[in-house]
PDB file of N, CA and C in Angstrom:
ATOM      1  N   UNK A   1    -138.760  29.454   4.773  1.00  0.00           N
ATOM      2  CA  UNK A   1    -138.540  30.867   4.969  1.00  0.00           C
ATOM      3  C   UNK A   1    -139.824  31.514   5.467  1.00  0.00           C
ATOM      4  N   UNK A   2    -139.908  32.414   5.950  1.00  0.00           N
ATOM      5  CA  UNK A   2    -140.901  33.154   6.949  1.00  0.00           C
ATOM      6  C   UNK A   2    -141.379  32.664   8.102  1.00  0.00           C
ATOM      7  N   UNK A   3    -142.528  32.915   8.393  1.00  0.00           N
ATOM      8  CA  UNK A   3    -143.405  32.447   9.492  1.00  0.00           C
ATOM      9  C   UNK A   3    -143.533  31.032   9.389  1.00  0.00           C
ATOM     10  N   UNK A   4    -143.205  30.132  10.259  1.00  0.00           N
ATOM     11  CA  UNK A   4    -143.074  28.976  10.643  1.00  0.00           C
ATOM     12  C   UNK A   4    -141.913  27.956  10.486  1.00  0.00           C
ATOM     13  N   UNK A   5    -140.822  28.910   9.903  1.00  0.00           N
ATOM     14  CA  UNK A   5    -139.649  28.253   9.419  1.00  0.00           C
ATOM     15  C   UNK A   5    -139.040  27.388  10.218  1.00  0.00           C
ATOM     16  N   UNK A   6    -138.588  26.640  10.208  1.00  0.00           N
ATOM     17  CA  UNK A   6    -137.677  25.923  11.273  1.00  0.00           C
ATOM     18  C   UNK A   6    -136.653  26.738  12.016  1.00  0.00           C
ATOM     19  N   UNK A   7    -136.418  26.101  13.245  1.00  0.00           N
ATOM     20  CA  UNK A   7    -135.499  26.945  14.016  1.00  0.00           C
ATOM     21  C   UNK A   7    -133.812  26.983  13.819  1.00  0.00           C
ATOM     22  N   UNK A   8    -133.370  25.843  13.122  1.00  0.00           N
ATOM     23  CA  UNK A   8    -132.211  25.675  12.371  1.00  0.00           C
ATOM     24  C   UNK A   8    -132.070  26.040  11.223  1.00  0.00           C
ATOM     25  N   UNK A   9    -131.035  26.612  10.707  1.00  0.00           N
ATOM     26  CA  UNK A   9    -130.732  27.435   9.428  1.00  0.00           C
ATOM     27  C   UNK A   9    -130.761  26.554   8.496  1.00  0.00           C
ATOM     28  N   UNK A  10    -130.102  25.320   9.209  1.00  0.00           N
ATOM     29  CA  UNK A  10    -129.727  24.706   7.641  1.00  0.00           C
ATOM     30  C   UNK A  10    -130.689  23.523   7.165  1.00  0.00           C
ATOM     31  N   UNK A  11    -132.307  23.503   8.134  1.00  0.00           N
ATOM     32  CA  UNK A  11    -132.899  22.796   7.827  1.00  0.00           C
ATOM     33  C   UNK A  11    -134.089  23.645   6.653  1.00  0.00           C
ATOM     34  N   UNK A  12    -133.612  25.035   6.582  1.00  0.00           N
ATOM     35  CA  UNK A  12    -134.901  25.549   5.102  1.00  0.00           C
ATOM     36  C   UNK A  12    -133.628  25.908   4.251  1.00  0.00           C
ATOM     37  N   UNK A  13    -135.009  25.884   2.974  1.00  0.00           N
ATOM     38  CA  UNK A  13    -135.013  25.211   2.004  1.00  0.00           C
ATOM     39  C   UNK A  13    -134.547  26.552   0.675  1.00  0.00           C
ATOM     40  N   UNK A  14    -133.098  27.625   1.090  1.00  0.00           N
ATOM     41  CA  UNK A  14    -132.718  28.764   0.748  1.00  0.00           C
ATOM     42  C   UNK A  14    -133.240  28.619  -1.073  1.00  0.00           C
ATOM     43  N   UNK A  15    -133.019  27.204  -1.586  1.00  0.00           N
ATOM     44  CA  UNK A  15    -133.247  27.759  -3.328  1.00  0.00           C
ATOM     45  C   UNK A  15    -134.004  27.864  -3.690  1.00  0.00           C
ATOM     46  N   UNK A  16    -135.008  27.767  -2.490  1.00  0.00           N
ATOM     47  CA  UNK A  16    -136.671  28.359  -2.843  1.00  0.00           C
ATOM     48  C   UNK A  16    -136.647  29.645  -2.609  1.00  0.00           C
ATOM     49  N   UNK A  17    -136.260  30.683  -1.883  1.00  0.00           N
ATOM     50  CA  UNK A  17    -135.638  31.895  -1.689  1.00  0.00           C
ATOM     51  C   UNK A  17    -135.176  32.721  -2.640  1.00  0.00           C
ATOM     52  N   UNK A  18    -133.608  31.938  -3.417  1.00  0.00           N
ATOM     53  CA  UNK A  18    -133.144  32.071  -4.221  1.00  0.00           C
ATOM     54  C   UNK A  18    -134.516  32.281  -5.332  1.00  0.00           C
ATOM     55  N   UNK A  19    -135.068  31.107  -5.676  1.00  0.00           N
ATOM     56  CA  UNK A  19    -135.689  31.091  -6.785  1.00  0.00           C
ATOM     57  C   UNK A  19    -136.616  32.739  -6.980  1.00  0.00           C
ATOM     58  N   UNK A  20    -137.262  32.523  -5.777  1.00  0.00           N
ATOM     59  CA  UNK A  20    -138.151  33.914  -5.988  1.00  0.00           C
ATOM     60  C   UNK A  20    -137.450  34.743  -6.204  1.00  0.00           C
ATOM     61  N   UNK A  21    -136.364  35.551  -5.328  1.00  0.00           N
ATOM     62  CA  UNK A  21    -135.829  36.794  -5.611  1.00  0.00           C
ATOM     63  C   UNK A  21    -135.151  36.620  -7.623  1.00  0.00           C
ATOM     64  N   UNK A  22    -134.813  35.911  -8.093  1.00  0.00           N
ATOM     65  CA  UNK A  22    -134.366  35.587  -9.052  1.00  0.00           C
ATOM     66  C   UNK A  22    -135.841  35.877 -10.065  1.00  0.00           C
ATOM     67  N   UNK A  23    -136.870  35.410  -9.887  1.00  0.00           N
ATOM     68  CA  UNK A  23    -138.030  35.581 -10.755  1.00  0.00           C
ATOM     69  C   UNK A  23    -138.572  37.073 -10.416  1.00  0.00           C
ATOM     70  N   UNK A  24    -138.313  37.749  -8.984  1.00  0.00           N
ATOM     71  CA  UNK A  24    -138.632  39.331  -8.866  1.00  0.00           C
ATOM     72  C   UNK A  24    -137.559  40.283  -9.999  1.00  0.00           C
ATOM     73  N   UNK A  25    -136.445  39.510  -9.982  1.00  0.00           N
ATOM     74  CA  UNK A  25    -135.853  40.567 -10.921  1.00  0.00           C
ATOM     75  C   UNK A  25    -135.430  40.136 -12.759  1.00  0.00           C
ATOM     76  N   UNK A  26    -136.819  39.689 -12.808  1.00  0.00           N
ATOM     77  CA  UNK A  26    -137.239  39.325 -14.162  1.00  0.00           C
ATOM     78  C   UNK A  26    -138.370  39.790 -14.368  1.00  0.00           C
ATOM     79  N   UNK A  27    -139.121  40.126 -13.691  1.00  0.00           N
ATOM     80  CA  UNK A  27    -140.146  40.363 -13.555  1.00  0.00           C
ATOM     81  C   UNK A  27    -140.597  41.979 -13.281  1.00  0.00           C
ATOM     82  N   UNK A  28    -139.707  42.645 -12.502  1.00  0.00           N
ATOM     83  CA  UNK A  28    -140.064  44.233 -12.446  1.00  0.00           C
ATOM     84  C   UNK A  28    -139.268  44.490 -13.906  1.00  0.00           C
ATOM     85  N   UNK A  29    -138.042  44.519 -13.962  1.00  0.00           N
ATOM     86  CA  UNK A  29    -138.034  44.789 -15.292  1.00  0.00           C
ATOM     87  C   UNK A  29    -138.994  44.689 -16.564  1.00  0.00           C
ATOM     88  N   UNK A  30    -138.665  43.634 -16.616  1.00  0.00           N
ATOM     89  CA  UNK A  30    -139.786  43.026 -17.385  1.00  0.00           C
ATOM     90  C   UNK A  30    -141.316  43.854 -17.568  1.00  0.00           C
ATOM     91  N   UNK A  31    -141.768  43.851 -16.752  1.00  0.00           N
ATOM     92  CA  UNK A  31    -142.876  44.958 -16.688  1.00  0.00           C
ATOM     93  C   UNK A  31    -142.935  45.661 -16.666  1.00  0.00           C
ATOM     94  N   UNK A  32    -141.742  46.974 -16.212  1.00  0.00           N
ATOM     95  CA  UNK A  32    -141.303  48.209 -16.845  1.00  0.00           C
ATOM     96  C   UNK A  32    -140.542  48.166 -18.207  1.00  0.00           C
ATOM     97  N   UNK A  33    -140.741  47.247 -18.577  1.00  0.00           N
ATOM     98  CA  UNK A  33    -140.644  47.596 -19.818  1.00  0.00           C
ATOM     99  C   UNK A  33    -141.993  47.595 -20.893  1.00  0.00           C
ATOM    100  N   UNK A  34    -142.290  46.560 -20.560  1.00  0.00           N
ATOM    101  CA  UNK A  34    -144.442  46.219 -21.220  1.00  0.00           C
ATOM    102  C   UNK A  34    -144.693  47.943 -20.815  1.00  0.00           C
ATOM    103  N   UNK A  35    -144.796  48.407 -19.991  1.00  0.00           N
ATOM    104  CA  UNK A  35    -145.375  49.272 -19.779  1.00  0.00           C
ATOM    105  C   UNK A  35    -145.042  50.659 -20.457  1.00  0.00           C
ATOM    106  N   UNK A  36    -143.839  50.623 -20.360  1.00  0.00           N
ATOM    107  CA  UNK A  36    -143.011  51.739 -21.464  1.00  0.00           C
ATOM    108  C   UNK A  36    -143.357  51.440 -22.605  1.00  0.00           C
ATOM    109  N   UNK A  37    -143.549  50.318 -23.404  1.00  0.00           N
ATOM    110  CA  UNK A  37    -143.927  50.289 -24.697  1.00  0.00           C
ATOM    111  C   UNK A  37    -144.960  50.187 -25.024  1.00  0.00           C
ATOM    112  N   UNK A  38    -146.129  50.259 -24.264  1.00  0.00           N
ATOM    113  CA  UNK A  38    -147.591  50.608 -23.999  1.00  0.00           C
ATOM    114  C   UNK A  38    -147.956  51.927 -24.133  1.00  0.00           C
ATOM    115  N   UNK A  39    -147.012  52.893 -23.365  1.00  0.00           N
ATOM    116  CA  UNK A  39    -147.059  53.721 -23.003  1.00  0.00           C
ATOM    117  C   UNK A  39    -146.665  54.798 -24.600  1.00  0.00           C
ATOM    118  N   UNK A  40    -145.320  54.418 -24.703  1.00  0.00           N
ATOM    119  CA  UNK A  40    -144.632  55.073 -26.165  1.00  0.00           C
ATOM    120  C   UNK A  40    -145.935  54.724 -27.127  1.00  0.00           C
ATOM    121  N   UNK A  41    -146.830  53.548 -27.298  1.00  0.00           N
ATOM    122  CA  UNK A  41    -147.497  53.367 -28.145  1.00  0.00           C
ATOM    123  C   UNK A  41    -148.832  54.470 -28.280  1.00  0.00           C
ATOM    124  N   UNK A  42    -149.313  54.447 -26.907  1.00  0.00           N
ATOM    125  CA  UNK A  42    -150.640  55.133 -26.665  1.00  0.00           C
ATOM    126  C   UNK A  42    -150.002  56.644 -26.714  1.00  0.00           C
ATOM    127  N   UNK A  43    -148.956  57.288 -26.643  1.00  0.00           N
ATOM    128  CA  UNK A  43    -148.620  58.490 -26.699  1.00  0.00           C
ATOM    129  C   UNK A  43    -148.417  59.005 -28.522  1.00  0.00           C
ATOM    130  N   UNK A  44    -147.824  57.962 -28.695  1.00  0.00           N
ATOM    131  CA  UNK A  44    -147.710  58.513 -30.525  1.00  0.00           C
ATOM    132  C   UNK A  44    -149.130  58.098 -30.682  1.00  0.00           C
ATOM    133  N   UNK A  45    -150.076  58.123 -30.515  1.00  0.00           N
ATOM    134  CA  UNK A  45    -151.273  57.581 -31.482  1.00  0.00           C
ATOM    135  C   UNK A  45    -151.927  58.419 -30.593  1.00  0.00           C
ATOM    136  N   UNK A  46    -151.504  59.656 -29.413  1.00  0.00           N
ATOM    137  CA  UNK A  46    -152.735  60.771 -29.067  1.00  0.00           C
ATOM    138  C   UNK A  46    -153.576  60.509 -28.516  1.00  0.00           C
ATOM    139  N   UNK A  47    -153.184  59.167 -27.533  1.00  0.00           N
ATOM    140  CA  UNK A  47    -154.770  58.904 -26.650  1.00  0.00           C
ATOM    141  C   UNK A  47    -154.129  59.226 -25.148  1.00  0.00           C
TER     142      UNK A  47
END
């Protein structure tokens, strides 16, 4: 996938594709949430 991919579709390698977009949406969540409860923490304690 990207820059240098092969010129045939079905010679790359999509569940590497798959895989990432699958770990992006584990991952923004995921970290909006760390951050919200960082956040709720440092707000009740007045800093």
């Amino acid at each position: 996938m990207g820059a240098g991919a092969p010129r045939q579709l079905t010679a790359i390698k999509w569940g590497v594709g798959a895989n990432i977009v699958a770990a992006w949406l584990v991952t923004i969540p995921a970290a909006a949430v760390v951050a919200w409860i960082a956040y709720a923490i440092l707000h009740t304690a007045g800093l």
